[in-house]
N, C-alpha and C. Protein backbone atom coordinates (compact mmCIF):
# COMPACT_ATOMS: atom_id res chain seq x y z
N UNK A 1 -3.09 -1.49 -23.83
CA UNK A 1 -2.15 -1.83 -22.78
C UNK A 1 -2.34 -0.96 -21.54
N UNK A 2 -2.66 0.41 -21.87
CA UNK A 2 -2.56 1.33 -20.62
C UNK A 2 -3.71 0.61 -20.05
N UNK A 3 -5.31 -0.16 -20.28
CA UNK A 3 -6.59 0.06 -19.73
C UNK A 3 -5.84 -1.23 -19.32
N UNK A 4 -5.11 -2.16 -19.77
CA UNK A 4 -4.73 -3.32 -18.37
C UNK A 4 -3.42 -2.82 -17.68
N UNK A 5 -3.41 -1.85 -17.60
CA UNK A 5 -1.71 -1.89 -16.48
C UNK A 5 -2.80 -0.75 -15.28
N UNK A 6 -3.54 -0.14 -15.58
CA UNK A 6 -4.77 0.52 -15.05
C UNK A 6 -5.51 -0.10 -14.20
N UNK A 7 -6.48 -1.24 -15.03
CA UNK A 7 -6.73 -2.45 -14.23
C UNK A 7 -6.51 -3.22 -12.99
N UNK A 8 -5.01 -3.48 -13.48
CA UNK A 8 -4.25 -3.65 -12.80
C UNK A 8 -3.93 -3.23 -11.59
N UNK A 9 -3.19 -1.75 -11.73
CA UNK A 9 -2.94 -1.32 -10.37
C UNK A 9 -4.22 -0.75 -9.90
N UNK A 10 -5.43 -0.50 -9.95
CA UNK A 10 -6.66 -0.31 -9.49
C UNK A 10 -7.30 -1.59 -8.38
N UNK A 11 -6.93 -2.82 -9.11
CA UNK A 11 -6.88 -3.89 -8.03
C UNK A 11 -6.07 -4.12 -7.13
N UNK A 12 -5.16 -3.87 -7.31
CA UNK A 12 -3.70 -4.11 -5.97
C UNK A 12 -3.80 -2.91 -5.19
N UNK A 13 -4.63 -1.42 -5.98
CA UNK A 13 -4.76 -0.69 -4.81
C UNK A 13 -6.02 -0.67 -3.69
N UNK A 14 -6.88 -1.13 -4.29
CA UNK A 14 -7.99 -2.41 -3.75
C UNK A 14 -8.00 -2.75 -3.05
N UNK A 15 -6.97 -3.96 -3.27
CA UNK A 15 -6.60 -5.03 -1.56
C UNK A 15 -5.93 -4.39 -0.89
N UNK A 16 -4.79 -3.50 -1.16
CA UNK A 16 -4.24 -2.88 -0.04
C UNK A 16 -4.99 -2.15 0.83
N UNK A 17 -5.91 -1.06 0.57
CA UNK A 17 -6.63 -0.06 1.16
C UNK A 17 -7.53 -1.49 1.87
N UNK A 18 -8.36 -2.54 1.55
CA UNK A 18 -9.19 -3.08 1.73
C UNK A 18 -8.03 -3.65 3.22
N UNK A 19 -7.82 -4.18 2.66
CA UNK A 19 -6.53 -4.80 4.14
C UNK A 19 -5.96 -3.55 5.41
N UNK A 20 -5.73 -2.68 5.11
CA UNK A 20 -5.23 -1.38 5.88
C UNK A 20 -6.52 -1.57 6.56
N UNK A 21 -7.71 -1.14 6.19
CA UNK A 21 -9.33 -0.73 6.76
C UNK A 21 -9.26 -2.09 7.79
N UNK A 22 -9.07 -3.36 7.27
CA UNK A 22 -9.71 -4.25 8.43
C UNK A 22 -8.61 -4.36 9.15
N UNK A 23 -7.00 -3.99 9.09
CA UNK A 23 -6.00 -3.83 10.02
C UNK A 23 -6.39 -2.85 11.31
N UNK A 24 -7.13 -1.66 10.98
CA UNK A 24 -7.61 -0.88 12.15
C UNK A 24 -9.05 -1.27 12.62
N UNK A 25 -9.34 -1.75 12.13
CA UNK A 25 -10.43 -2.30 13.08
C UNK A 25 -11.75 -1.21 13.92
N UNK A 26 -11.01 -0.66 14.89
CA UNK A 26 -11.88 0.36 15.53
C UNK A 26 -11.27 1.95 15.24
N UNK A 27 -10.14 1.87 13.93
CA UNK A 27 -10.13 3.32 13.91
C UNK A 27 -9.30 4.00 15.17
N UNK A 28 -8.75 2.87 16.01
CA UNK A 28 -7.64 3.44 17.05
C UNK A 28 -6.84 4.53 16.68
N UNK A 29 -6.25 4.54 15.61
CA UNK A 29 -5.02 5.69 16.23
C UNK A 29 -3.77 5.57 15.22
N UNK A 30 -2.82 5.56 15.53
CA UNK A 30 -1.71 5.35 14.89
C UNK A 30 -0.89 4.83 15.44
N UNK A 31 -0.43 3.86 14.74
CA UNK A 31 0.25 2.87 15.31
C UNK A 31 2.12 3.30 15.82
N UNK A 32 2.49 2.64 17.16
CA UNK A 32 3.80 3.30 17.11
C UNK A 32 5.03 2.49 17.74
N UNK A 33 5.89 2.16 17.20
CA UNK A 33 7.08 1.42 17.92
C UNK A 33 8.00 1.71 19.39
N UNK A 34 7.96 0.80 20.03
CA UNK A 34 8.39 1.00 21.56
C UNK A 34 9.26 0.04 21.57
N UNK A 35 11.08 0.05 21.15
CA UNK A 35 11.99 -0.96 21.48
C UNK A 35 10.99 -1.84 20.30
N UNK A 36 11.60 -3.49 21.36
CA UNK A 36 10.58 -4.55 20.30
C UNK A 36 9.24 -4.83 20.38
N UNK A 37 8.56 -3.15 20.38
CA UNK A 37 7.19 -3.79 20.81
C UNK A 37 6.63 -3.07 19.95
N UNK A 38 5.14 -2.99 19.01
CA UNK A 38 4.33 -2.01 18.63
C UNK A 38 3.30 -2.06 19.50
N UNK A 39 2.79 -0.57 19.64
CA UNK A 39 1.77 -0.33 20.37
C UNK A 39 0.78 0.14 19.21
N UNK A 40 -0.32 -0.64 19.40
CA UNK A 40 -1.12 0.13 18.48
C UNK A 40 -3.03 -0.53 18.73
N UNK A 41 -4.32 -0.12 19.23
CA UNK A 41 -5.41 -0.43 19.77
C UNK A 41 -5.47 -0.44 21.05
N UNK A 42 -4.44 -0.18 21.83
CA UNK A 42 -4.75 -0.27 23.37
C UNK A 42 -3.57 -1.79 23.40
N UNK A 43 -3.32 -1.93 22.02
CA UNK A 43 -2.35 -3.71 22.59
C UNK A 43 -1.05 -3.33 22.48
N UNK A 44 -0.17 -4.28 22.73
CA UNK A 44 1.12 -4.41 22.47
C UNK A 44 1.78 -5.53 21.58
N UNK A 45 2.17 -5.45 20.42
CA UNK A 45 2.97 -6.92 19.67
C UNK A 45 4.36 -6.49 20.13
N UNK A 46 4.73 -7.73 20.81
CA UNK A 46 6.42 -7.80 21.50
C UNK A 46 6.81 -8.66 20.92
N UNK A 47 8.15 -8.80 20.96
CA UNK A 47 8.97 -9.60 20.48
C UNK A 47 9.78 -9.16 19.23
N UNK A 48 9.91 -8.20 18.56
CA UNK A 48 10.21 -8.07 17.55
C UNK A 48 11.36 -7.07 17.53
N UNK A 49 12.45 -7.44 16.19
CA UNK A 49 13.39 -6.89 16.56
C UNK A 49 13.21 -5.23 16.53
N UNK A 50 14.13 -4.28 17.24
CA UNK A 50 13.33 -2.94 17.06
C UNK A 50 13.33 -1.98 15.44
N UNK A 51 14.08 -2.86 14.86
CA UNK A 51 14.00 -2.23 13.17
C UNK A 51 12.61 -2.95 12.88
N UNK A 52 12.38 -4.05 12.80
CA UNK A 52 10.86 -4.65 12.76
C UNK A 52 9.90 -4.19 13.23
N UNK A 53 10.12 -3.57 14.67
CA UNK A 53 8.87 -2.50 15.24
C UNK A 53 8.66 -1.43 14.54
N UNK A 54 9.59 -0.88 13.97
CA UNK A 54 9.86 0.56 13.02
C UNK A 54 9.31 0.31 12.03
N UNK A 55 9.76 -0.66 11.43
CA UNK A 55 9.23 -0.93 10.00
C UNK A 55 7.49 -1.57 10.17
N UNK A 56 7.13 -2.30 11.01
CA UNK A 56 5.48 -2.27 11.38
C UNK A 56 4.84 -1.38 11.55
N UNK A 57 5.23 -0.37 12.78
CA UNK A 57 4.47 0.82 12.81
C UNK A 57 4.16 1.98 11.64
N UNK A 58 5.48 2.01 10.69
CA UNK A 58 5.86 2.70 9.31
C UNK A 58 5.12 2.40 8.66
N UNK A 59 4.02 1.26 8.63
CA UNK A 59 3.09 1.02 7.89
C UNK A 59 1.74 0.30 8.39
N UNK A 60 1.34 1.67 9.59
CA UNK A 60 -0.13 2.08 10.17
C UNK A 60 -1.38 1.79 9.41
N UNK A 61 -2.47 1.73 9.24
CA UNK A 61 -3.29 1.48 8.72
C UNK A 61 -3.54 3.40 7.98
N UNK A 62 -3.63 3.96 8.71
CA UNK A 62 -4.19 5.17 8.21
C UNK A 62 -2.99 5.78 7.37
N UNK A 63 -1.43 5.34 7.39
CA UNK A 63 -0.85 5.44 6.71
C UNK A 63 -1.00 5.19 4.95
N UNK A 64 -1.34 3.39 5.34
CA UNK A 64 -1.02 3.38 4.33
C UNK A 64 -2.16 3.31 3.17
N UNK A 65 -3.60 3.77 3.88
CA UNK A 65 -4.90 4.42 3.32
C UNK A 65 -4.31 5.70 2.56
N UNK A 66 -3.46 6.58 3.18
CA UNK A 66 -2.67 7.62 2.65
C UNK A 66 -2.05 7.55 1.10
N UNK A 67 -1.26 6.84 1.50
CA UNK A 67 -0.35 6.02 0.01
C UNK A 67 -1.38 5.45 -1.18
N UNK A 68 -1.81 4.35 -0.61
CA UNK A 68 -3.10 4.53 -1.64
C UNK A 68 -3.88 5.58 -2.16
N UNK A 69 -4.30 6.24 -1.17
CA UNK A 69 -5.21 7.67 -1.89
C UNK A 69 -4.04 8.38 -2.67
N UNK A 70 -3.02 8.71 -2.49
CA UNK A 70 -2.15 9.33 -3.70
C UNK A 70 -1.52 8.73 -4.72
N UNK A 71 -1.53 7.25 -4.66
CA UNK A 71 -1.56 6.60 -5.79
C UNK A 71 -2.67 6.63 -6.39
N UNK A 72 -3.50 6.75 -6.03
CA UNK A 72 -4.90 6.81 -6.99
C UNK A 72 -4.97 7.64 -7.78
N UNK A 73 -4.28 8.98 -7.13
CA UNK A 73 -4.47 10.50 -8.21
C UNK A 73 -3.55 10.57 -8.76
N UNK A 74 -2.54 9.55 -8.80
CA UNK A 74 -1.28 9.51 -9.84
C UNK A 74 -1.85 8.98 -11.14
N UNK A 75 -2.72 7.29 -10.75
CA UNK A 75 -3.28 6.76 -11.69
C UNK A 75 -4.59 7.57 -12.48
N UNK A 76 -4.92 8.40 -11.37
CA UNK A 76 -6.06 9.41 -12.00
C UNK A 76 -5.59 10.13 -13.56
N UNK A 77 -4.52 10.62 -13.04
CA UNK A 77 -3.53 11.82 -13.99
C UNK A 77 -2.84 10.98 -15.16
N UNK A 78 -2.81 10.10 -14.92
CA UNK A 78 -2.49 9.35 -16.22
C UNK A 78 -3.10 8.14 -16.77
N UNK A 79 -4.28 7.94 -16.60
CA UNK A 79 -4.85 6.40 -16.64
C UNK A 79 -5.41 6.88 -18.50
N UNK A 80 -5.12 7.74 -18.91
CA UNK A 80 -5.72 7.98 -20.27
C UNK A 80 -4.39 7.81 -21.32
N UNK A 81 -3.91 8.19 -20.89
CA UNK A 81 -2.24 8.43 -21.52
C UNK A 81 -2.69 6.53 -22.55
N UNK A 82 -2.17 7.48 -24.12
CA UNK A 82 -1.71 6.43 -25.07
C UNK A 82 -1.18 5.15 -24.49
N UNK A 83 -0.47 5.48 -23.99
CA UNK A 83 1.06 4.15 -23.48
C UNK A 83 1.19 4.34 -22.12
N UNK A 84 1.30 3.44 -21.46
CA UNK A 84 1.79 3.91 -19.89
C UNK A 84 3.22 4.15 -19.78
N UNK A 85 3.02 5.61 -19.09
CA UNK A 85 3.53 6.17 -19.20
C UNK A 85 5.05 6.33 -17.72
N UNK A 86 6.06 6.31 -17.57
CA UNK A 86 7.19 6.20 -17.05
C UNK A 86 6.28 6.53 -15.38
N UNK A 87 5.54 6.95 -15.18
CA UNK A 87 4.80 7.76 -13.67
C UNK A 87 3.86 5.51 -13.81
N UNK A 88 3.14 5.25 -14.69
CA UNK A 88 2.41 4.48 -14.04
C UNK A 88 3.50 3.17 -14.16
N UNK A 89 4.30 2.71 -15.36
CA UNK A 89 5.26 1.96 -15.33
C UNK A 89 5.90 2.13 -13.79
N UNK A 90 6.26 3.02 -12.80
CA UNK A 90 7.00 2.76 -11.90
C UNK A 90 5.82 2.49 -10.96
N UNK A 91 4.43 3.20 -10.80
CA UNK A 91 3.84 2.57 -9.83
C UNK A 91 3.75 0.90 -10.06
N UNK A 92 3.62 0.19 -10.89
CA UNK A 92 3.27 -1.20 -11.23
C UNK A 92 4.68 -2.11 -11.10
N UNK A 93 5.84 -1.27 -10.78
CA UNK A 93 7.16 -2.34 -10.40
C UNK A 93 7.34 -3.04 -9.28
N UNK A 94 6.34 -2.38 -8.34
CA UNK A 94 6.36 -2.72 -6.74
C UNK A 94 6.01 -3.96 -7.32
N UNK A 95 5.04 -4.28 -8.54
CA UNK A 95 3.97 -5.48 -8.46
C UNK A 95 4.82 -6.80 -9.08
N UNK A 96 5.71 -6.23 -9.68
CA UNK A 96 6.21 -7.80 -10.76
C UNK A 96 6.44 -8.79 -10.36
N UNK A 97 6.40 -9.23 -9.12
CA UNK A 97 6.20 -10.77 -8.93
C UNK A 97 4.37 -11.00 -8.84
N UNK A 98 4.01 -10.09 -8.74
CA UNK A 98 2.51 -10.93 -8.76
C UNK A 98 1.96 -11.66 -9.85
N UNK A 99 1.12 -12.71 -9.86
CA UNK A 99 0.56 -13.72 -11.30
C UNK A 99 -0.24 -12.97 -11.57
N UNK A 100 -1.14 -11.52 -11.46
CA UNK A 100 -1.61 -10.94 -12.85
C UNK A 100 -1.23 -9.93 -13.06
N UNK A 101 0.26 -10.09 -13.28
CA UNK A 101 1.27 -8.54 -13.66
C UNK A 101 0.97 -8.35 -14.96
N UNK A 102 0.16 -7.66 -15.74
CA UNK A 102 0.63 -7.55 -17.33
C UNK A 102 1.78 -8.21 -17.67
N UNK A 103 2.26 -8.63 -18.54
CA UNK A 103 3.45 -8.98 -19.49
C UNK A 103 3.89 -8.11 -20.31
N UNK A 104 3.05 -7.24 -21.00
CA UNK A 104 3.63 -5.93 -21.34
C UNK A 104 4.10 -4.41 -20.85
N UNK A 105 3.85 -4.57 -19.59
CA UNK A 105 3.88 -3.73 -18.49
C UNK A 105 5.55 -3.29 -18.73
């Protein structure tokens, strides 16, 4: 069970990091909220409410390369463990609506 809940979050941390990387594109910068606007490559996305700008910029590309890399050394530190263990059970809750969630997870 642990080598598929492992599996598992090894792929979802995958696409995320894989998605963050082609979100920055040229490696601009960090992304940052202005009212309803994010600024982030030299552009501007407007229109958005300013908790929506907050919550876009809150999740920068180099951010959330971040999050991933320390989820990785969580899954590092326990990807051997008998049973998954209460540390990887909570990384894999973000996931339970996805269609290849373990079932024993």
């Amino acid at each position: 069970m642990t080598e598929e809940l492992v599996r598992f979050l090894k792929a979802r941390f995958d696409e995320k990091a894989d998605l963050a990387r082609r979100c920055d594109g040229d490696g601009c910068g960090q992304w940052s909220p202005h009212g309803d606007t994010v600024d982030f490559c030299q552009a501007d996305l407007s229109g958005f409410h300013p908790t929506v700008a907050r919550h876009v910029a809150l999740h920068d590309p180099a951010r959330v390369l971040r999050e991933v890399e320390a989820k990785r050394r969580i899954l590092a530190r326990h990807a051997r463990d008998p049973w998954p263990c209460h540390d990887l059970r909570d990384l894999a809750s973000a996931y339970t609506g996805h269609p290849d969630f373990p079932t024993r997870a």
